[in-house]
N, C-alpha and C. Protein backbone atom coordinates (compact mmCIF):
# COMPACT_ATOMS: atom_id res chain seq x y z
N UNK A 1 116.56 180.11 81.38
CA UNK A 1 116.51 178.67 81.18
C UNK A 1 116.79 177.94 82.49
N UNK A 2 117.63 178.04 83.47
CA UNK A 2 118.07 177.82 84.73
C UNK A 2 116.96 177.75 85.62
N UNK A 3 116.61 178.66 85.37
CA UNK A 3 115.59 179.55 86.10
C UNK A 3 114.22 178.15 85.91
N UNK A 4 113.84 177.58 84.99
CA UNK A 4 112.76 176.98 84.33
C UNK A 4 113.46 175.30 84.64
N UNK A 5 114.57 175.44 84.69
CA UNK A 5 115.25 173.85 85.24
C UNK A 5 115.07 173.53 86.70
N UNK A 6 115.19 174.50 86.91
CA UNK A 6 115.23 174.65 88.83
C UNK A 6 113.99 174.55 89.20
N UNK A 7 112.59 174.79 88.82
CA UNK A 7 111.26 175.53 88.98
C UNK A 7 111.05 173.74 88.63
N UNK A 8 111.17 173.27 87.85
CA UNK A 8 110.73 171.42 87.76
C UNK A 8 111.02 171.19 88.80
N UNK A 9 112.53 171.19 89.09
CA UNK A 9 113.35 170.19 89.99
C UNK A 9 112.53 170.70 90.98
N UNK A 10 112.13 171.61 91.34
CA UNK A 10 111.93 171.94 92.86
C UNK A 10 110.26 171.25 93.17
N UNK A 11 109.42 171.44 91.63
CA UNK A 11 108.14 170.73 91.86
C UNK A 11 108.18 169.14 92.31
N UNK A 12 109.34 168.91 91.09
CA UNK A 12 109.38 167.32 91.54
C UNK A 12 109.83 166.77 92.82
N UNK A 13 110.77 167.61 93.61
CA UNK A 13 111.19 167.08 95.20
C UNK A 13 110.09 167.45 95.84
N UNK A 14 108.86 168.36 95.68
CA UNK A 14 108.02 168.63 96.35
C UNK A 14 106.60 167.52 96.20
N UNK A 15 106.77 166.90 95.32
CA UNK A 15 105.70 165.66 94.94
C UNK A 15 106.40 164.50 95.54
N UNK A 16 107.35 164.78 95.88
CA UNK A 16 107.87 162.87 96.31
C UNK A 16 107.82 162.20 95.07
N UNK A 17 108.06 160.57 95.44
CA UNK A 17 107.99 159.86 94.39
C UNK A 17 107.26 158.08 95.12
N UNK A 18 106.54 157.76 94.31
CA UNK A 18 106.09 156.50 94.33
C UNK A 18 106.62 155.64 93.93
N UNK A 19 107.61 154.62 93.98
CA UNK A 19 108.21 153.66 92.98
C UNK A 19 107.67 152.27 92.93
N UNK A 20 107.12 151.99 91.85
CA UNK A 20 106.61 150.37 92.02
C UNK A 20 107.58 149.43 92.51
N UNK A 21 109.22 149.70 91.66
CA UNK A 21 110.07 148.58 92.49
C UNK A 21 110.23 148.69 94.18
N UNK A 22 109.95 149.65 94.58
CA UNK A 22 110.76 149.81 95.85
C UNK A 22 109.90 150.65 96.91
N UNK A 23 108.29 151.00 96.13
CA UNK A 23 108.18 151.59 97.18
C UNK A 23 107.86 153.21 97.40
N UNK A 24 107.44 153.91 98.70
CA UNK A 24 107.68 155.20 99.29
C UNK A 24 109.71 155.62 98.32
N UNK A 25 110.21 156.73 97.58
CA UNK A 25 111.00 156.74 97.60
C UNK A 25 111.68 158.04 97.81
N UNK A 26 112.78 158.58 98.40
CA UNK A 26 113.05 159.46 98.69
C UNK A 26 112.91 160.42 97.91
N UNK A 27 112.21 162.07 97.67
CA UNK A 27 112.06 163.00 96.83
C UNK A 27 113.07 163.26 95.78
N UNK A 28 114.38 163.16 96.57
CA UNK A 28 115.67 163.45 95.47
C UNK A 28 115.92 162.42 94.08
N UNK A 29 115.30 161.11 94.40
CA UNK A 29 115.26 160.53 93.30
C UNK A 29 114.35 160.97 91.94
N UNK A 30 113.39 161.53 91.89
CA UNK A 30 112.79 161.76 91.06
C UNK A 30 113.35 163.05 90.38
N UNK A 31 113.97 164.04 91.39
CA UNK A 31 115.31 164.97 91.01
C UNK A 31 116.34 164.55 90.45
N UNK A 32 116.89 163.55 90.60
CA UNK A 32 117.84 162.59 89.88
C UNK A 32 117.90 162.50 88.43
N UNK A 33 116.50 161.87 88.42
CA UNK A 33 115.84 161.23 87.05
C UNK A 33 115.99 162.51 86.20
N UNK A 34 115.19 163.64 87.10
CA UNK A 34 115.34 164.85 85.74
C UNK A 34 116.33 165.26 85.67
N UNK A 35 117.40 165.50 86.39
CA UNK A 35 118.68 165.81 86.05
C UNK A 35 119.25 165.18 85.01
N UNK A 36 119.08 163.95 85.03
CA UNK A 36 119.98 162.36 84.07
C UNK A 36 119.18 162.96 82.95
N UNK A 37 117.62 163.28 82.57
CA UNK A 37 117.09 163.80 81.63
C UNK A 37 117.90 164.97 81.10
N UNK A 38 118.10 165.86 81.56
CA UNK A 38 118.34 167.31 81.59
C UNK A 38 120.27 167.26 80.72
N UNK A 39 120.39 166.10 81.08
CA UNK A 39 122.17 166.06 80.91
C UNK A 39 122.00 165.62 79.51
N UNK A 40 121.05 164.80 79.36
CA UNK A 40 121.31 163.29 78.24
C UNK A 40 120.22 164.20 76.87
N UNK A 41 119.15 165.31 76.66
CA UNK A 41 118.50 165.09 76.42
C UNK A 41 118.16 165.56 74.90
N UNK A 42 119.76 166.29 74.75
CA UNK A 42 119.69 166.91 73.11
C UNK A 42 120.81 165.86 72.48
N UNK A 43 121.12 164.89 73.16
CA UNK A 43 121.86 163.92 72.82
C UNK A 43 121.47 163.21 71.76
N UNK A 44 121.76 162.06 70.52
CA UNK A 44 121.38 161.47 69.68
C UNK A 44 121.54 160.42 70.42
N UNK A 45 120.62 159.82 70.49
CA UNK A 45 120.45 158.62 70.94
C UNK A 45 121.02 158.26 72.06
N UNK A 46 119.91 159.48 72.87
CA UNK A 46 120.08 159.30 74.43
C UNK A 46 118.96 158.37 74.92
N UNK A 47 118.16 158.01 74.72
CA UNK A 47 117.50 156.80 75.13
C UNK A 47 117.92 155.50 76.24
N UNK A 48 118.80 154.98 75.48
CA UNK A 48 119.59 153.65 76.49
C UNK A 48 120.52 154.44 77.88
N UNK A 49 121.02 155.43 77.22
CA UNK A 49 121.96 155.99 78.37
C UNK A 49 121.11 156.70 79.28
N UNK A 50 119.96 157.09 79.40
CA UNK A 50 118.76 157.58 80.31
C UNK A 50 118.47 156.12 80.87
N UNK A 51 118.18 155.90 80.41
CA UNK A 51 117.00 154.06 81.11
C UNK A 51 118.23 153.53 81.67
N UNK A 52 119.64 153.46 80.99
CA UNK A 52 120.47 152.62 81.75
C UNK A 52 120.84 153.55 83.32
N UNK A 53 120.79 154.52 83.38
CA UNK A 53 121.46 155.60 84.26
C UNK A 53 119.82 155.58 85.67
N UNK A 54 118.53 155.61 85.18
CA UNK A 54 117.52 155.62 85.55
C UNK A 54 117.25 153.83 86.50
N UNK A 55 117.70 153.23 85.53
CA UNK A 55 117.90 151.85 86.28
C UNK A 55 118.67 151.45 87.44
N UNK A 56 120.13 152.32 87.16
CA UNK A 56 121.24 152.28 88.56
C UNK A 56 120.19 153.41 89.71
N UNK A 57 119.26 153.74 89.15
CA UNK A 57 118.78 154.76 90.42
C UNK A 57 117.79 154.12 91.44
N UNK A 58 117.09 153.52 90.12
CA UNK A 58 115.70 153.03 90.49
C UNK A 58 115.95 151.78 90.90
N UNK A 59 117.17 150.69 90.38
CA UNK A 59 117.03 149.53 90.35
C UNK A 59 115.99 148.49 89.26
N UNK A 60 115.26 149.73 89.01
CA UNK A 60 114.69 149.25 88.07
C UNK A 60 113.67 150.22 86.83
N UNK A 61 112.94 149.67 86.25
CA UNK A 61 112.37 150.73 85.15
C UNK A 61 110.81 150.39 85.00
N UNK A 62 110.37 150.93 86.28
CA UNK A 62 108.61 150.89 86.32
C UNK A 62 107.84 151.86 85.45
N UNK A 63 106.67 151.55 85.59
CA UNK A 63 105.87 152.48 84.71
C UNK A 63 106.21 154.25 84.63
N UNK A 64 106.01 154.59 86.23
CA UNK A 64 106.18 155.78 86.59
C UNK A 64 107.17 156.46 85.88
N UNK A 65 108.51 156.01 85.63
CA UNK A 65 109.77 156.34 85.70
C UNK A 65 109.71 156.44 84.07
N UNK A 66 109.45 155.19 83.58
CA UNK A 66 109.31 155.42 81.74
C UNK A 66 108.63 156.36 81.42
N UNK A 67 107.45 156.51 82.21
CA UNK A 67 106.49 157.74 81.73
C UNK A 67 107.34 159.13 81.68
N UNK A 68 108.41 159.18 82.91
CA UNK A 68 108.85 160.73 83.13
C UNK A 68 109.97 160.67 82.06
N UNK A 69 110.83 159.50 81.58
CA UNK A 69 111.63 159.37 81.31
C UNK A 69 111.21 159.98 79.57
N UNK A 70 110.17 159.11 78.83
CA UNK A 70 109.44 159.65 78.22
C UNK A 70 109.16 160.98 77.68
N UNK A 71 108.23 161.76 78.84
CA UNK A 71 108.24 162.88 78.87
C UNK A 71 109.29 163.91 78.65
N UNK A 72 110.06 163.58 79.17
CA UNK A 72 111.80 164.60 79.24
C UNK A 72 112.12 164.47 78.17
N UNK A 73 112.21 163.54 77.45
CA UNK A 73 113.08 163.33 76.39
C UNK A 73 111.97 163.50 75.14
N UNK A 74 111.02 163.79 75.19
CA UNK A 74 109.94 164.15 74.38
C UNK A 74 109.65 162.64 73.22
N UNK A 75 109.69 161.88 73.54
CA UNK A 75 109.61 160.36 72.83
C UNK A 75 108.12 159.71 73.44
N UNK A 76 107.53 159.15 72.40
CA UNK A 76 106.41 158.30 73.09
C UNK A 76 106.89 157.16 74.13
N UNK A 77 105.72 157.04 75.06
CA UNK A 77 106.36 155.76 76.07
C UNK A 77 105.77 154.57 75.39
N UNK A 78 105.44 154.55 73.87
CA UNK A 78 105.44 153.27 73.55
C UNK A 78 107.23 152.99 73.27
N UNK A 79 107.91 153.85 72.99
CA UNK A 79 108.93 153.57 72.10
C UNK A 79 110.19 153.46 73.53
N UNK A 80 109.87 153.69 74.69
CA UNK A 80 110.55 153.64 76.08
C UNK A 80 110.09 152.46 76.15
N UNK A 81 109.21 151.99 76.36
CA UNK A 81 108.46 150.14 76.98
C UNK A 81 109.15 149.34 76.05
N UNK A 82 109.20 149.95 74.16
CA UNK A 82 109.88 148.88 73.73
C UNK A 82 111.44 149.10 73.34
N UNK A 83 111.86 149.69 74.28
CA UNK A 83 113.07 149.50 74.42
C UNK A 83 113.95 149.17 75.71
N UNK A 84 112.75 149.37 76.86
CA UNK A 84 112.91 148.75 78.01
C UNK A 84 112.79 147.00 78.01
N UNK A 85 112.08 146.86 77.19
CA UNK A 85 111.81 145.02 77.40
C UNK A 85 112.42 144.42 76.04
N UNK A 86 112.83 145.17 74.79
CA UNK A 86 113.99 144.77 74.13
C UNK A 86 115.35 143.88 74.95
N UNK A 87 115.69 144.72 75.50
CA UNK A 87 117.06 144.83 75.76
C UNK A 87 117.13 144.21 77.01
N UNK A 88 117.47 143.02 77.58
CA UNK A 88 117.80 142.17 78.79
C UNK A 88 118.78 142.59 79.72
N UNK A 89 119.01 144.17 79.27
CA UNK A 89 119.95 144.88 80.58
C UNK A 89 118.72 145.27 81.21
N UNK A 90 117.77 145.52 80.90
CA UNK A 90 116.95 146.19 81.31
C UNK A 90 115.64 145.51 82.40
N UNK A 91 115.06 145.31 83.35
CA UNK A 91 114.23 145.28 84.03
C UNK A 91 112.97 146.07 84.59
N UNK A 92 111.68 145.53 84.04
CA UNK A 92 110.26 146.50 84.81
C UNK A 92 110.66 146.05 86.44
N UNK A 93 110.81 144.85 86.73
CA UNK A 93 110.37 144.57 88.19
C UNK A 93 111.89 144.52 88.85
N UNK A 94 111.96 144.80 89.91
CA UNK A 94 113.43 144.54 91.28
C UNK A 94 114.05 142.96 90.59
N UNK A 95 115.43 143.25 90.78
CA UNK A 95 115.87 141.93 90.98
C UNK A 95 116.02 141.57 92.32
N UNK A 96 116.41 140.20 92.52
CA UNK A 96 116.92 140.10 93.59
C UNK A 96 118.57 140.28 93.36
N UNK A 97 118.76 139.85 94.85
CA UNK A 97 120.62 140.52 95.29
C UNK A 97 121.41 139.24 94.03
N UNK A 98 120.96 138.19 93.96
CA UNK A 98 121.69 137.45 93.14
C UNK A 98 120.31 137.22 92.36
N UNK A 99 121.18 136.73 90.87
CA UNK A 99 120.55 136.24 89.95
C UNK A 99 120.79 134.65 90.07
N UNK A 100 119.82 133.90 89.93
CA UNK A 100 119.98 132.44 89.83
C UNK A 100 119.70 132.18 88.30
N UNK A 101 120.46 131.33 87.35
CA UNK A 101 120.55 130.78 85.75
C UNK A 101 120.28 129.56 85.94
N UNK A 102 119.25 128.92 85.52
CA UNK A 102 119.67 127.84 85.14
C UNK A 102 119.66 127.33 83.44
N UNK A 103 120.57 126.91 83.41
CA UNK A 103 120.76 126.38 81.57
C UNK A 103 120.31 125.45 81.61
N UNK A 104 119.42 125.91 80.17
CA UNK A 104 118.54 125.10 80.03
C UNK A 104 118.43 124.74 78.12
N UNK A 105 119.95 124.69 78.37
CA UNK A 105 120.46 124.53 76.93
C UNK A 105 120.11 122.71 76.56
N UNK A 106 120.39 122.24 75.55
CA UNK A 106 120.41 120.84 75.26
C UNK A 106 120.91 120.31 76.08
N UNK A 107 122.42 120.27 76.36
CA UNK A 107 122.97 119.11 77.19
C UNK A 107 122.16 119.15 78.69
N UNK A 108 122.17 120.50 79.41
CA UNK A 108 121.43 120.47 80.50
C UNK A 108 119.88 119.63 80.32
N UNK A 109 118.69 120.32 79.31
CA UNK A 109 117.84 120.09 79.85
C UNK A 109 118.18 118.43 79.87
N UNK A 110 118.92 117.60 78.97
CA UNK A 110 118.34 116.26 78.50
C UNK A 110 118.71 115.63 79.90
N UNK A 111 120.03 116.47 80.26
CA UNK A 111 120.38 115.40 81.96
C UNK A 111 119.39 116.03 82.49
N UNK A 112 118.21 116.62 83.27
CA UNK A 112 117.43 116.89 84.06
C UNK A 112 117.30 118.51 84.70
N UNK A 113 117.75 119.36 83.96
CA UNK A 113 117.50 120.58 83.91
C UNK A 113 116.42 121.26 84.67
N UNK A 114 115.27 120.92 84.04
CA UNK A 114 113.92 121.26 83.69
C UNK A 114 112.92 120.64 85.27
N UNK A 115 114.08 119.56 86.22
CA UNK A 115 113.87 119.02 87.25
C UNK A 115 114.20 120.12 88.16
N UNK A 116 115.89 120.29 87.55
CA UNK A 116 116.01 121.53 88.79
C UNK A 116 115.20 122.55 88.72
N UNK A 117 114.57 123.04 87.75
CA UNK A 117 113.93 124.42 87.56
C UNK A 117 112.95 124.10 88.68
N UNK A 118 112.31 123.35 88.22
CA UNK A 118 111.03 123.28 88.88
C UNK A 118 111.01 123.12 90.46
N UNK A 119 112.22 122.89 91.23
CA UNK A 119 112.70 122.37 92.50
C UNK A 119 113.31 124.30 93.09
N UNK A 120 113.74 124.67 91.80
CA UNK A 120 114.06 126.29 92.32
C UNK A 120 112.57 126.89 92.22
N UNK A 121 111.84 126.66 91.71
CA UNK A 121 110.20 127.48 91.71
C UNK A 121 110.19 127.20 93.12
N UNK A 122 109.90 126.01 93.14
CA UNK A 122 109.39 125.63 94.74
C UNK A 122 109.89 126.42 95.78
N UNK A 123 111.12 126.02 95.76
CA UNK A 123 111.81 126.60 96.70
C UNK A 123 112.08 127.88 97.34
N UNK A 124 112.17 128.92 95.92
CA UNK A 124 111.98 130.22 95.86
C UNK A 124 110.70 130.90 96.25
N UNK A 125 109.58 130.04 95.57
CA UNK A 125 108.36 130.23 95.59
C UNK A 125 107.83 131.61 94.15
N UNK A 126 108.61 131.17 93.20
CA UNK A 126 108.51 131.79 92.06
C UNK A 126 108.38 130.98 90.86
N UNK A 127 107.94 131.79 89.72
CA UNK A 127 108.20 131.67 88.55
C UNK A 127 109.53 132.09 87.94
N UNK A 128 109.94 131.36 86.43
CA UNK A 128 111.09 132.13 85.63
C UNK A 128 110.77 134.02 85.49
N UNK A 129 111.76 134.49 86.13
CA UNK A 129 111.82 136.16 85.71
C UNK A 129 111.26 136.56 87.20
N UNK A 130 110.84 135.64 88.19
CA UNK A 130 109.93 136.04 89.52
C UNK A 130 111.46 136.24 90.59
N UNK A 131 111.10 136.90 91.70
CA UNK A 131 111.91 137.31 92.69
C UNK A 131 111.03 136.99 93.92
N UNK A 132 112.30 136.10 94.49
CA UNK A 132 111.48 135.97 95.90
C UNK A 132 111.04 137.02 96.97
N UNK A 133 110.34 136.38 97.84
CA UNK A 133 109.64 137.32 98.87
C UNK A 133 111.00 138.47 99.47
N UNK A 134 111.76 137.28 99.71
CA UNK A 134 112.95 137.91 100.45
C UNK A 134 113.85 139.22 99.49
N UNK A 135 113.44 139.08 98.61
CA UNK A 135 114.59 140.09 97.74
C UNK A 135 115.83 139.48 97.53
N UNK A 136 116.21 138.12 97.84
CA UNK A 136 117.16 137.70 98.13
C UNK A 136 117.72 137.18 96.40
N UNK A 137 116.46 136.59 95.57
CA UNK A 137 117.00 136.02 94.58
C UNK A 137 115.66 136.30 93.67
N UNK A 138 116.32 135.97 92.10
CA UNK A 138 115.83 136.02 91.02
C UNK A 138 115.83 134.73 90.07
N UNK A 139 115.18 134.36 89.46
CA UNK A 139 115.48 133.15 89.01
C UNK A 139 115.00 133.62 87.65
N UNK A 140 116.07 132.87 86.67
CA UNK A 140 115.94 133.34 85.31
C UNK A 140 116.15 131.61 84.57
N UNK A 141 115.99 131.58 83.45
CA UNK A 141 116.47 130.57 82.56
C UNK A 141 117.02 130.97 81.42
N UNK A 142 118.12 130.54 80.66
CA UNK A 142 119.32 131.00 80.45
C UNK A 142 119.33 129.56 78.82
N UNK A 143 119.88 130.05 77.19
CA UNK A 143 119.92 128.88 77.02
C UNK A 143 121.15 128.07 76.95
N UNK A 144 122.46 128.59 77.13
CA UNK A 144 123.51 127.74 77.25
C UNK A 144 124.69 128.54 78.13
N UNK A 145 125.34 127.78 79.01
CA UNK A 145 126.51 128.62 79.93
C UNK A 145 127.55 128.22 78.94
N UNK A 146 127.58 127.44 78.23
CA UNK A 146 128.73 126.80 77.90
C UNK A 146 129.61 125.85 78.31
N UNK A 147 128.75 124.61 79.40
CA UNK A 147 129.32 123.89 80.61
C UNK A 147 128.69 122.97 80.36
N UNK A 148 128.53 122.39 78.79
CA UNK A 148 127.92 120.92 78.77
C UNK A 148 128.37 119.80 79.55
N UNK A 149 129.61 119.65 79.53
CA UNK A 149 130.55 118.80 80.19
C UNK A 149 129.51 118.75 81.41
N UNK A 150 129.52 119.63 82.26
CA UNK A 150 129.21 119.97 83.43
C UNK A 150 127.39 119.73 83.72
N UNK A 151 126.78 119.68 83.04
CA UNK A 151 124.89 119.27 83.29
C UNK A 151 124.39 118.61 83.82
N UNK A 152 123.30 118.83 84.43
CA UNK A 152 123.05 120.43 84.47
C UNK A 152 123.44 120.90 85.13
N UNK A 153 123.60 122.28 85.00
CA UNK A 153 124.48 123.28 85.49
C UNK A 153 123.32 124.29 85.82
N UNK A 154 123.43 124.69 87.29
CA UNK A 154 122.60 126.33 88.15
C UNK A 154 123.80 127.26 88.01
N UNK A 155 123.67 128.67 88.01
CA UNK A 155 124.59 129.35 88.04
C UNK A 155 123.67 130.65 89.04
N UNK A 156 124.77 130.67 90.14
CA UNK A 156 124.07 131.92 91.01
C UNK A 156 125.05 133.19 91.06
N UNK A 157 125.21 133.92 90.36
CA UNK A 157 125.91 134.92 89.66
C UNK A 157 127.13 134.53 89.40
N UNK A 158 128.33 134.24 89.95
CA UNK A 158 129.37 133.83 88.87
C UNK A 158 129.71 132.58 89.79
N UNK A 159 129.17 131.90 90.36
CA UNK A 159 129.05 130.47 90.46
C UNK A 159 128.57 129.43 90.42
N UNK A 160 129.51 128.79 89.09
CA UNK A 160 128.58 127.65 89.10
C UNK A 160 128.74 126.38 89.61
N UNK A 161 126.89 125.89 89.83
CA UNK A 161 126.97 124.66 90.02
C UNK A 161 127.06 123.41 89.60
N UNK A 162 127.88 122.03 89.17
CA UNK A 162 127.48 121.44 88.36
C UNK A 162 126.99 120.31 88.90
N UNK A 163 126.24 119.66 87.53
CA UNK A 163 125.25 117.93 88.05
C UNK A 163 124.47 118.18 89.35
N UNK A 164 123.47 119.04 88.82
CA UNK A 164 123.18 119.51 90.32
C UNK A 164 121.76 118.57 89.66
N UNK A 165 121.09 118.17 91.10
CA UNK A 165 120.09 117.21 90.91
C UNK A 165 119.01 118.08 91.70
N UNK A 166 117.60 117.98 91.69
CA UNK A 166 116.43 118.44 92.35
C UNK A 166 116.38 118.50 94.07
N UNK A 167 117.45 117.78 94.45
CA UNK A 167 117.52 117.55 96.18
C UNK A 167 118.69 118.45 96.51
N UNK A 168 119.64 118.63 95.72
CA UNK A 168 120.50 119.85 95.31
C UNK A 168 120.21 121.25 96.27
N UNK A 169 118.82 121.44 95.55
CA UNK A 169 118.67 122.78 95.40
C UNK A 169 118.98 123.85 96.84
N UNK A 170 118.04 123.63 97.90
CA UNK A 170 117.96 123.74 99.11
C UNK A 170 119.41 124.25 99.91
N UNK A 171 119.81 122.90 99.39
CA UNK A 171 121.59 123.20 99.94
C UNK A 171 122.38 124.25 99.67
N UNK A 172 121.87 124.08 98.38
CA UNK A 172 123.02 125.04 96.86
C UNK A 172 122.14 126.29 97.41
N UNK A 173 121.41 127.15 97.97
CA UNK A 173 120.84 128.12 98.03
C UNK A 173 121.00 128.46 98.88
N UNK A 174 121.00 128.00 100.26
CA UNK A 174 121.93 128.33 101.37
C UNK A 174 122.82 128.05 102.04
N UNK A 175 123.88 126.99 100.84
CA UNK A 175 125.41 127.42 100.51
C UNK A 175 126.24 129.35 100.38
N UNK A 176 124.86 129.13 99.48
CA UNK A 176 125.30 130.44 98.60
C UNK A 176 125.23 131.60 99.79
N UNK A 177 123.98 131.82 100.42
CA UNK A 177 123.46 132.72 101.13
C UNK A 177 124.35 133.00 102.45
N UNK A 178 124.82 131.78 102.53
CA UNK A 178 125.97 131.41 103.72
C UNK A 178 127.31 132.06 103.69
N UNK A 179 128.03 131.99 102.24
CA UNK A 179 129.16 132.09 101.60
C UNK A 179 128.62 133.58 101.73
N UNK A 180 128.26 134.36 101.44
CA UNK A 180 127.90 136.05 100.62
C UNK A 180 127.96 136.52 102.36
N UNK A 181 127.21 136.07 103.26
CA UNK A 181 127.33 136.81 105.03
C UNK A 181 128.70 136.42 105.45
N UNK A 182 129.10 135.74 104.81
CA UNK A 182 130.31 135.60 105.59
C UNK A 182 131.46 136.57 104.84
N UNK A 183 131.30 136.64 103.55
CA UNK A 183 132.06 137.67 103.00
C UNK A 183 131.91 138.99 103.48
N UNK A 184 130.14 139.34 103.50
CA UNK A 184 129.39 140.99 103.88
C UNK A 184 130.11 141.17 105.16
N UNK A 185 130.71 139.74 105.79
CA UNK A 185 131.15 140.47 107.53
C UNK A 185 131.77 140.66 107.55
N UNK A 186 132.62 139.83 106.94
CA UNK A 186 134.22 140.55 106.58
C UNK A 186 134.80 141.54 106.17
N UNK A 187 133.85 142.22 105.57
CA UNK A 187 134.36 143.56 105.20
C UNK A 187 134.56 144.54 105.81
């Protein structure tokens, strides 16, 4: 049996790997994947704990990866896709390094929400669920932070912004980008 575990692993470091999120990717990752298979795979309801474990590898959960993921675990990849896009832990495409929220709950949109969104498209040069060029950010819409008081409210991973207006944005984005290098140097 060893013998027949090893004989994969060794085909799969010898194929490399292609990753849609990321790219050329180092051979050992796709060794990874079957290992995380290989651990998880007489498990009951090893599914989430593969894709979640496959995600910290990949960063994300592209076609390629569902397919092998799939395969290993002997499950159709219809029933991997719909449990990859079920579940909002989960991602097909890269995030960026921060997630940007904006709530776009009642109290937000009615103060002008739906202004900022459209001022973070621009800016980013994305759609909701899109990642900029830079890798730098993700922009999502979100329907309540719980910060009516506060609307509208951006949230760029655990800070938020409030009464932020459409001229806002620019600032608030490389506030942020500003604040995070100055921390990364510090370390």
């Amino acid at each position: 049996m060893a013998s027949s575990v090893e004989a994969k692993r060794s085909k799969l470091e010898s194929k490399g790997g292609e990753c849609k999120c990321h790219g050329k990717l180092p051979d050992d990752r796709f060794a990874k994947l079957h290992d995380i298979i290989e651990e998880h795979k007489d498990e009951r309801g090893s599914l989430i704990p593969v894709l979640h474990e496959a995600q910290q590898l990949f960063g994300c959960l592209p076609e390629d990866v569902q397919k092998q993921v799939a395969k290993g675990l002997d499950v159709p990849e219809s029933e991997v896709y719909g449990v990859a896009t079920f579940y909002s832990l989960f991602s097909l495409k890269p995030k960026g390094r921060w997630i940007v929220n904006v709530c776009l709950g009642t109290a937000c949109y009615v103060k002008g929400a739906a202004d900022c969104l459209e001022a973070l498209k621009k800016e980013l040069g994305v759609d909701l669920g899109g990642t900029s060029k830079d890798g730098l950010f993700t922009l999502q819409g979100v329907r309540c932070v719980g910060a009516c008081a506060l609307a509208p409210v951006v949230v760029i991973d655990d800070t938020v912004y409030a009464k932020v207006k459409p001229e806002d944005i620019k600032r608030i984005l490389a506030e942020h980008v500003e604040a995070n290098a100055k921390e990364a140097h510090a370390s």
